[in-house]
Protein backbone atom coordinates (compact mmCIF):
# COMPACT_ATOMS: atom_id res chain seq x y z
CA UNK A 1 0.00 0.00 0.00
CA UNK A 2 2.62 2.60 0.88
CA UNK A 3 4.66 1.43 -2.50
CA UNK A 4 1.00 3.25 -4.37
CA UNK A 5 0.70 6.04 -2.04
CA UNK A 6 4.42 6.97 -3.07
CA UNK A 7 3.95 6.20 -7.11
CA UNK A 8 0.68 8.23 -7.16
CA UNK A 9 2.02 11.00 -5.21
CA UNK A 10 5.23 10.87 -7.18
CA UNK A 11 2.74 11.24 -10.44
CA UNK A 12 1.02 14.00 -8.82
CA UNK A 13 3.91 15.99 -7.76
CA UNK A 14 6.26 15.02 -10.09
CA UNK A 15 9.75 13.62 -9.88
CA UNK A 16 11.56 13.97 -6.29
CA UNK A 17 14.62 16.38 -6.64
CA UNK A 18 17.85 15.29 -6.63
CA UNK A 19 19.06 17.44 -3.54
CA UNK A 20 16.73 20.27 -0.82
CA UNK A 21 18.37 22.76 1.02
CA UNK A 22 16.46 24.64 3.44
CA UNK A 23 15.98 28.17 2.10
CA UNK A 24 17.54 30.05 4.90
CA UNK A 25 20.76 27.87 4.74
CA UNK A 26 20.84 28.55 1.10
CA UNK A 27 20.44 32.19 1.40
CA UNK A 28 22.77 32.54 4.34
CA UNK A 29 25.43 30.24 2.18
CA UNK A 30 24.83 32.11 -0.88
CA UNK A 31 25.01 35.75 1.03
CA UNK A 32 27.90 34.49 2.56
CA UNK A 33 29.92 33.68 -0.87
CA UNK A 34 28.99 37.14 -1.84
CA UNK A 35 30.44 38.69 0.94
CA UNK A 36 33.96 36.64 0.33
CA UNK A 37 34.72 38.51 -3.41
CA UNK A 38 36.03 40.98 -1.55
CA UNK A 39 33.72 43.06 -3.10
CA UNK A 40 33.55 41.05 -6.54
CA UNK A 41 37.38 41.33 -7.00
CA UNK A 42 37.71 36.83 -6.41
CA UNK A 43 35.97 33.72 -7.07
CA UNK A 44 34.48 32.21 -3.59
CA UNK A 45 33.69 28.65 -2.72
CA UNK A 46 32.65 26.37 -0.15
CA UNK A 47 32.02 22.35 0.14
CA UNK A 48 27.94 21.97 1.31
CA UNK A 49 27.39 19.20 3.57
CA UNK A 50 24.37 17.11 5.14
CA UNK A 51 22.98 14.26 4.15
CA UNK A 52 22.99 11.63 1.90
CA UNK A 53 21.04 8.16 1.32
CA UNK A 54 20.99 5.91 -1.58
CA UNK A 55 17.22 6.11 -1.68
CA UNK A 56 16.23 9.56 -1.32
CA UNK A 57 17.04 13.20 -1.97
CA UNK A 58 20.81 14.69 -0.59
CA UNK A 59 20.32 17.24 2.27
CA UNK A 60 22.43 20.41 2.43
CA UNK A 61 22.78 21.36 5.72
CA UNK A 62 25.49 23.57 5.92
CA UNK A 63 28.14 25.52 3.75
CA UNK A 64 31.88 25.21 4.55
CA UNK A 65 33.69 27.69 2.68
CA UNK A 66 36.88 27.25 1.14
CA UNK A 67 39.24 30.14 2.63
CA UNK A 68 38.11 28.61 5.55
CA UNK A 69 40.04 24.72 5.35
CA UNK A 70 43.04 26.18 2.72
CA UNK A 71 43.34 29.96 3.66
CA UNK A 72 44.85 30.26 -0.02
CA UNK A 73 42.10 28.85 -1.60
CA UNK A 74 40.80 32.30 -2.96
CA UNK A 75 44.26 33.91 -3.08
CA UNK A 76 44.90 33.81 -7.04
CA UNK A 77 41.37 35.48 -7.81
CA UNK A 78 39.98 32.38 -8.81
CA UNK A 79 39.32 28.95 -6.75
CA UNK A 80 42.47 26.80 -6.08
CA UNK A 81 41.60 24.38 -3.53
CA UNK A 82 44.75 22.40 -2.17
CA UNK A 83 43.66 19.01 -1.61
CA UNK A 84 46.21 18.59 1.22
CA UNK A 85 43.52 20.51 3.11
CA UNK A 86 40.75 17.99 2.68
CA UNK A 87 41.12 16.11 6.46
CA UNK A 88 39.92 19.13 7.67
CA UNK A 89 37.15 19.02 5.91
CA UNK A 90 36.43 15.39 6.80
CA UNK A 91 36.87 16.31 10.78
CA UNK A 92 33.83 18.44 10.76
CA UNK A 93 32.12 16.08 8.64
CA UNK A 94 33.14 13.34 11.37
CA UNK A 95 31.86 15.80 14.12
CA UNK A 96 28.74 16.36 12.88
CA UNK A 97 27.21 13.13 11.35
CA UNK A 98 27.36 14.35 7.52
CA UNK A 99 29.20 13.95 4.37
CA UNK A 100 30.11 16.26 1.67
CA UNK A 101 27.17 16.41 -0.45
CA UNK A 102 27.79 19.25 -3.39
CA UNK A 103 30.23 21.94 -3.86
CA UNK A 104 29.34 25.51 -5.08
CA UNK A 105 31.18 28.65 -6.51
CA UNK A 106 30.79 31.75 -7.67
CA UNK A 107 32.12 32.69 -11.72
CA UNK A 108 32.09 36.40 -12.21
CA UNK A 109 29.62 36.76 -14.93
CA UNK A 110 27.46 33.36 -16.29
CA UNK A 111 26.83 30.27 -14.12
CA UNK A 112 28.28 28.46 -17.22
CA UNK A 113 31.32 26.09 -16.74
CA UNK A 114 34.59 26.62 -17.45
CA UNK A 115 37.05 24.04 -19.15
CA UNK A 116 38.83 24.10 -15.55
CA UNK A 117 35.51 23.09 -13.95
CA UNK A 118 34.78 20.44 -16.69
CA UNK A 119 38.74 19.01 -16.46
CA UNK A 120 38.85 19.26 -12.47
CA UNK A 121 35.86 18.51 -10.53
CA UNK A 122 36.13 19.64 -6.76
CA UNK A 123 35.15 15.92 -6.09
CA UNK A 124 35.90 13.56 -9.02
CA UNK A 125 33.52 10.73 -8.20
CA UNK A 126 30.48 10.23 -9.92
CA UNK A 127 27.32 11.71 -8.88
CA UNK A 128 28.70 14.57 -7.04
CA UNK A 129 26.71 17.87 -7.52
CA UNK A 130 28.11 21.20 -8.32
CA UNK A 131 26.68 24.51 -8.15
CA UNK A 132 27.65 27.50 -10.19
CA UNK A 133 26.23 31.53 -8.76
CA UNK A 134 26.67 33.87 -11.45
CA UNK A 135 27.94 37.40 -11.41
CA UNK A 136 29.74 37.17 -8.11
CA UNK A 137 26.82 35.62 -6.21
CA UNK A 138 25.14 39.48 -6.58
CA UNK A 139 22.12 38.36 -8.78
CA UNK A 140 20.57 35.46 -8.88
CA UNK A 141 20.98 32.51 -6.44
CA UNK A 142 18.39 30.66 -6.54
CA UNK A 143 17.23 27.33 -9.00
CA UNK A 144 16.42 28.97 -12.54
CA UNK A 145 19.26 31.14 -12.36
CA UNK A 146 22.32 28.96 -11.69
CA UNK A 147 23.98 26.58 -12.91
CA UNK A 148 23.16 23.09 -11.52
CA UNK A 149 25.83 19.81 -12.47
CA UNK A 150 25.98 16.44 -11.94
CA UNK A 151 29.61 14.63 -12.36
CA UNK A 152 28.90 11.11 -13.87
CA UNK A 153 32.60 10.02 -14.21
CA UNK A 154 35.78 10.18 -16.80
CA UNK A 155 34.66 13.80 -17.49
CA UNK A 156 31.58 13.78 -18.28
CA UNK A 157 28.84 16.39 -16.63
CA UNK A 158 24.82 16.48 -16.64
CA UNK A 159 24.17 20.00 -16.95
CA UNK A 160 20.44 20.33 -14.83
CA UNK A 161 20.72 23.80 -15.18
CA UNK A 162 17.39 24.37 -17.42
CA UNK A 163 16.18 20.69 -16.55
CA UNK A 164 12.21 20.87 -15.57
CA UNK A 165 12.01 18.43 -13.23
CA UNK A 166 13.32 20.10 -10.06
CA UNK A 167 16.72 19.02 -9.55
CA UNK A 168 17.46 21.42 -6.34
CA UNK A 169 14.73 22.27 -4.09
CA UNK A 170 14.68 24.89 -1.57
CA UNK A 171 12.77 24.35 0.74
């Protein structure tokens, strides 16, 4: 019974999205980036964490930004993330019960990616989300308006930007 409760609701509703946030965290995250340009001078970044099951939506439940595990991250202009800094990031995913669920940055005009964010995922491993803000996280933040990826493996990218089914739902 609760397998046609789910498929009917599913065909009322349409298609589950791939990942919720809830919409304060993504504002708050998103603000946040903004604020780390330096006045939209540098790229910003940060690893978003939370949940994730191999039956249902991925969670975001909080933004870690990049400057904040490799201080240099941001110091070029653009994102350079030193992996040598990643057990930090796995400590506070060990502390709080979650795992690194996405990744988002901000590109200074489009939410288009660039042949460095094709070539060089922040996570290489397929099915990892990415997020793209454009024009320095000063316009549009929100699903519709940014760039939405999913990395399937040896390269290759689903771009859910434009996708109708909801693939990121604030919620």
């Amino acid at each position: 019974m609760r397998w046609l409760l789910n498929r009917l609701f599913g065909w009322l509703h349409g298609p589950e999205p791939r990942i919720i946030c809830d919409t304060a965290v993504w504002m708050d995250g998103a603000a946040e980036l903004g604020r780390r340009t330096l006045g939209r001078r540098r790229e910003s970044g940060a690893f978003l964490i939370g949940e994730a099951s191999e039956s249902g939506p991925k969670i975001i439940r909080a933004f870690i930004y990049y400057d904040d595990i490799d201080e240099h991250a941001l110091d070029t202009g653009i994102v350079k993330f030193n992996g040598n800094k990643l057990p930090r990031l796995w400590e506070i995913c060990r502390a709080r019960g979650y795992r690194v669920v996405a990744d988002i940055h901000v590109h200074p005009y489009g939410y288009g990616q660039s042949p460095s964010d094709k070539a060089d995922p922040v996570m290489p491993r397929a099915g990892h989300f990415a997020f793209i803000l454009p024009d320095f996280a000063s316009g549009s933040v929100t699903p519709g308006g940014i760039g939405q990826y999913e990395y399937r493996g040896n390269g290759a990218w689903i771009d859910h930007s434009r996708a109708s089914a909801p693939f990121l739902n604030l919620r």
